[in-house]
C-alpha atoms as a PDB file:
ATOM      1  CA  UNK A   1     150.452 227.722  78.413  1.00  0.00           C
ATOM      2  CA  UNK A   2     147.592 228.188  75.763  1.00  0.00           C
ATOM      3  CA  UNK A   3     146.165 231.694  75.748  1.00  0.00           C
ATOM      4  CA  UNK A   4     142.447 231.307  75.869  1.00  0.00           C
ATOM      5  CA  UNK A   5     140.107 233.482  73.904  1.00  0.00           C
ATOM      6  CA  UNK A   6     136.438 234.293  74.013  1.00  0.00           C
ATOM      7  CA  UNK A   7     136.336 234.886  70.128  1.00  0.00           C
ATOM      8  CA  UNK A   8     133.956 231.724  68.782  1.00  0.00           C
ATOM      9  CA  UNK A   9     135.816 228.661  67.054  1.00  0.00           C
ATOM     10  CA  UNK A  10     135.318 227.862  63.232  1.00  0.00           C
ATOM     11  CA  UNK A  11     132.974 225.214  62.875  1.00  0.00           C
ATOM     12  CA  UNK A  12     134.333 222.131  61.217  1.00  0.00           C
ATOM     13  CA  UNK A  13     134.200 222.090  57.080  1.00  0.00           C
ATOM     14  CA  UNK A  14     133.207 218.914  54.943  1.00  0.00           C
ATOM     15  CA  UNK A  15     137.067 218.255  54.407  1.00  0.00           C
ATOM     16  CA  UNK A  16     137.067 218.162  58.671  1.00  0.00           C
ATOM     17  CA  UNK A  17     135.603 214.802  59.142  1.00  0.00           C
ATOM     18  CA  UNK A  18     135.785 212.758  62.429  1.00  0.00           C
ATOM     19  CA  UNK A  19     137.225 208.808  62.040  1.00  0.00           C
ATOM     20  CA  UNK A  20     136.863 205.939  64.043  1.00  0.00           C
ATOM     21  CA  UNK A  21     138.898 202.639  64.080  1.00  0.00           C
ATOM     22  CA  UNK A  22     137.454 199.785  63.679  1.00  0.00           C
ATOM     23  CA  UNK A  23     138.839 196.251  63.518  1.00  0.00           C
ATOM     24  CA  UNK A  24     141.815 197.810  62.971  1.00  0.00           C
ATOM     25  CA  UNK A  25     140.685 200.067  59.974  1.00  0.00           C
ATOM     26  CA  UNK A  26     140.063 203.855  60.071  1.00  0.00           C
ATOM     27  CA  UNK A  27     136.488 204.620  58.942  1.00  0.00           C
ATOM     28  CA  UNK A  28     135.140 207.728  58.390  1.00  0.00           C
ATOM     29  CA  UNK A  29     132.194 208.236  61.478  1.00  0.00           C
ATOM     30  CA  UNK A  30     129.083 207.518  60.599  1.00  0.00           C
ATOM     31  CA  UNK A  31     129.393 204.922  58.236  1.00  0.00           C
ATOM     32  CA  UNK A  32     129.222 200.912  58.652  1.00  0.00           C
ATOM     33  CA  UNK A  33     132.339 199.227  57.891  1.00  0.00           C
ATOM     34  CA  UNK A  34     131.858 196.091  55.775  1.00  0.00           C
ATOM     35  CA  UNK A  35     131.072 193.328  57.486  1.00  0.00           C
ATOM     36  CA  UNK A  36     133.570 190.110  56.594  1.00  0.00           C
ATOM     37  CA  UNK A  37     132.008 187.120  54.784  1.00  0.00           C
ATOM     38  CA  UNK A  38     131.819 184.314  57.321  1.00  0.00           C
ATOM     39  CA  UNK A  39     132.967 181.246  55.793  1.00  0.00           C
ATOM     40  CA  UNK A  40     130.736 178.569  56.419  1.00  0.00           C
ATOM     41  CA  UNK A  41     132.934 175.940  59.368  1.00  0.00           C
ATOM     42  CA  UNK A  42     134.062 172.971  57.323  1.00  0.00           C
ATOM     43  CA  UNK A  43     132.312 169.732  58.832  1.00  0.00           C
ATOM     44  CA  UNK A  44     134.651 167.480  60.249  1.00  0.00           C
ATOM     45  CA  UNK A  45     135.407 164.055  58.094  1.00  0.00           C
ATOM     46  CA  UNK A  46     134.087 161.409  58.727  1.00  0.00           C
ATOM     47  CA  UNK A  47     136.337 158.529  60.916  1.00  0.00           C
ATOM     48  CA  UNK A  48     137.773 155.456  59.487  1.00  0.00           C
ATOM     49  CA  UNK A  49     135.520 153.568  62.141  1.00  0.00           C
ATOM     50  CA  UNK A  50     131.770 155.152  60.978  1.00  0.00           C
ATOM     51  CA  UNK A  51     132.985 154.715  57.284  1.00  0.00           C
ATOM     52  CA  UNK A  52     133.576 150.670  57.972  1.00  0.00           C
ATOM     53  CA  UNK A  53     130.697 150.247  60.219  1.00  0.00           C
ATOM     54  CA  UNK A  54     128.449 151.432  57.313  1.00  0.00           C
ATOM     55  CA  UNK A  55     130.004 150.123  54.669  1.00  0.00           C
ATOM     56  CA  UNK A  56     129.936 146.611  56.692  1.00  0.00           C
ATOM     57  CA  UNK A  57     125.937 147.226  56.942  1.00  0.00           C
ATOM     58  CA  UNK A  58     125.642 147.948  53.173  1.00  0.00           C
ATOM     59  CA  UNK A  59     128.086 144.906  52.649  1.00  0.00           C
ATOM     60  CA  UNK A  60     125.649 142.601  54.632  1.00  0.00           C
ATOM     61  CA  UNK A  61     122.170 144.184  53.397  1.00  0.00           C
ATOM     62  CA  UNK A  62     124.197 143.082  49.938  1.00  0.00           C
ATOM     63  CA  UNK A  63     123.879 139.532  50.718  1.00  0.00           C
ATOM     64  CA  UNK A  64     127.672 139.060  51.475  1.00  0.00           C
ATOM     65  CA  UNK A  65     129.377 138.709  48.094  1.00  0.00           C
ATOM     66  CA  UNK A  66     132.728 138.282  47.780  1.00  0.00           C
ATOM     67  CA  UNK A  67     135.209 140.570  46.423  1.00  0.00           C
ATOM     68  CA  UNK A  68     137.280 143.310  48.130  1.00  0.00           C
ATOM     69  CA  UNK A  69     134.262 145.558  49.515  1.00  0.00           C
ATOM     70  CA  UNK A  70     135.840 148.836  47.867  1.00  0.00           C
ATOM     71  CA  UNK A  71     132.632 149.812  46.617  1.00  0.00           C
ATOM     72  CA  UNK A  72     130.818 149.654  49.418  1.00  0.00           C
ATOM     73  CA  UNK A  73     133.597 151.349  51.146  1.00  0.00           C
ATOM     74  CA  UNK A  74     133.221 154.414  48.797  1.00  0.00           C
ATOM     75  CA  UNK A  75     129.032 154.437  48.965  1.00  0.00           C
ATOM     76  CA  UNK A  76     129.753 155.189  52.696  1.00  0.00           C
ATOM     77  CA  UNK A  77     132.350 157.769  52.031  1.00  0.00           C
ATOM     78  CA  UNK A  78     129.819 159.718  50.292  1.00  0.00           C
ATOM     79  CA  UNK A  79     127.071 159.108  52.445  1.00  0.00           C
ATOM     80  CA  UNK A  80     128.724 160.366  55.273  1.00  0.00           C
ATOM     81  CA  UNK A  81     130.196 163.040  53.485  1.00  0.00           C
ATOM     82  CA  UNK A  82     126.700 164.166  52.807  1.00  0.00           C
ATOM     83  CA  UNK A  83     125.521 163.883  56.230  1.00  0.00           C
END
């Protein structure tokens, strides 16, 4: 059993410093940890289905022409990749 004495304790030094953890890091109390950079949430791609439907409406505001469509197809890509 601890003897108990009614002499006054040192009082703590600089080199005594309390920590806290935080986030799973010790910090020394009283300052801020860093905050981590939130990365900005990725937007998801567009679908196959919103891609055709608008490249369809930039197909027909065309006039129709013939050919393969794939440049249409890619003006919507981007659009909606923009969006």
């Amino acid at each position: 059993m601890p003897r108990l004495s009614n002499t006054p304790q040192a009082q703590p030094t600089q080199a005594a410093r309390t920590f806290r953890l935080v986030g799973g890091r010790v910090t020394p109390q009283g300052t801020t940890p860093p905050t981590p950079a939130r990365a900005a949430t990725p937007k998801p791609a567009p679908s196959v289905d919103q891609i055709r439907q608008l490249a369809y409406h930039k197909w027909e505001a065309a006039g129709s022409p013939p050919g393969d469509g794939v440049a249409f197809w890619l003006a919507a890509e981007r659009e909606l990749a923009e969006h």
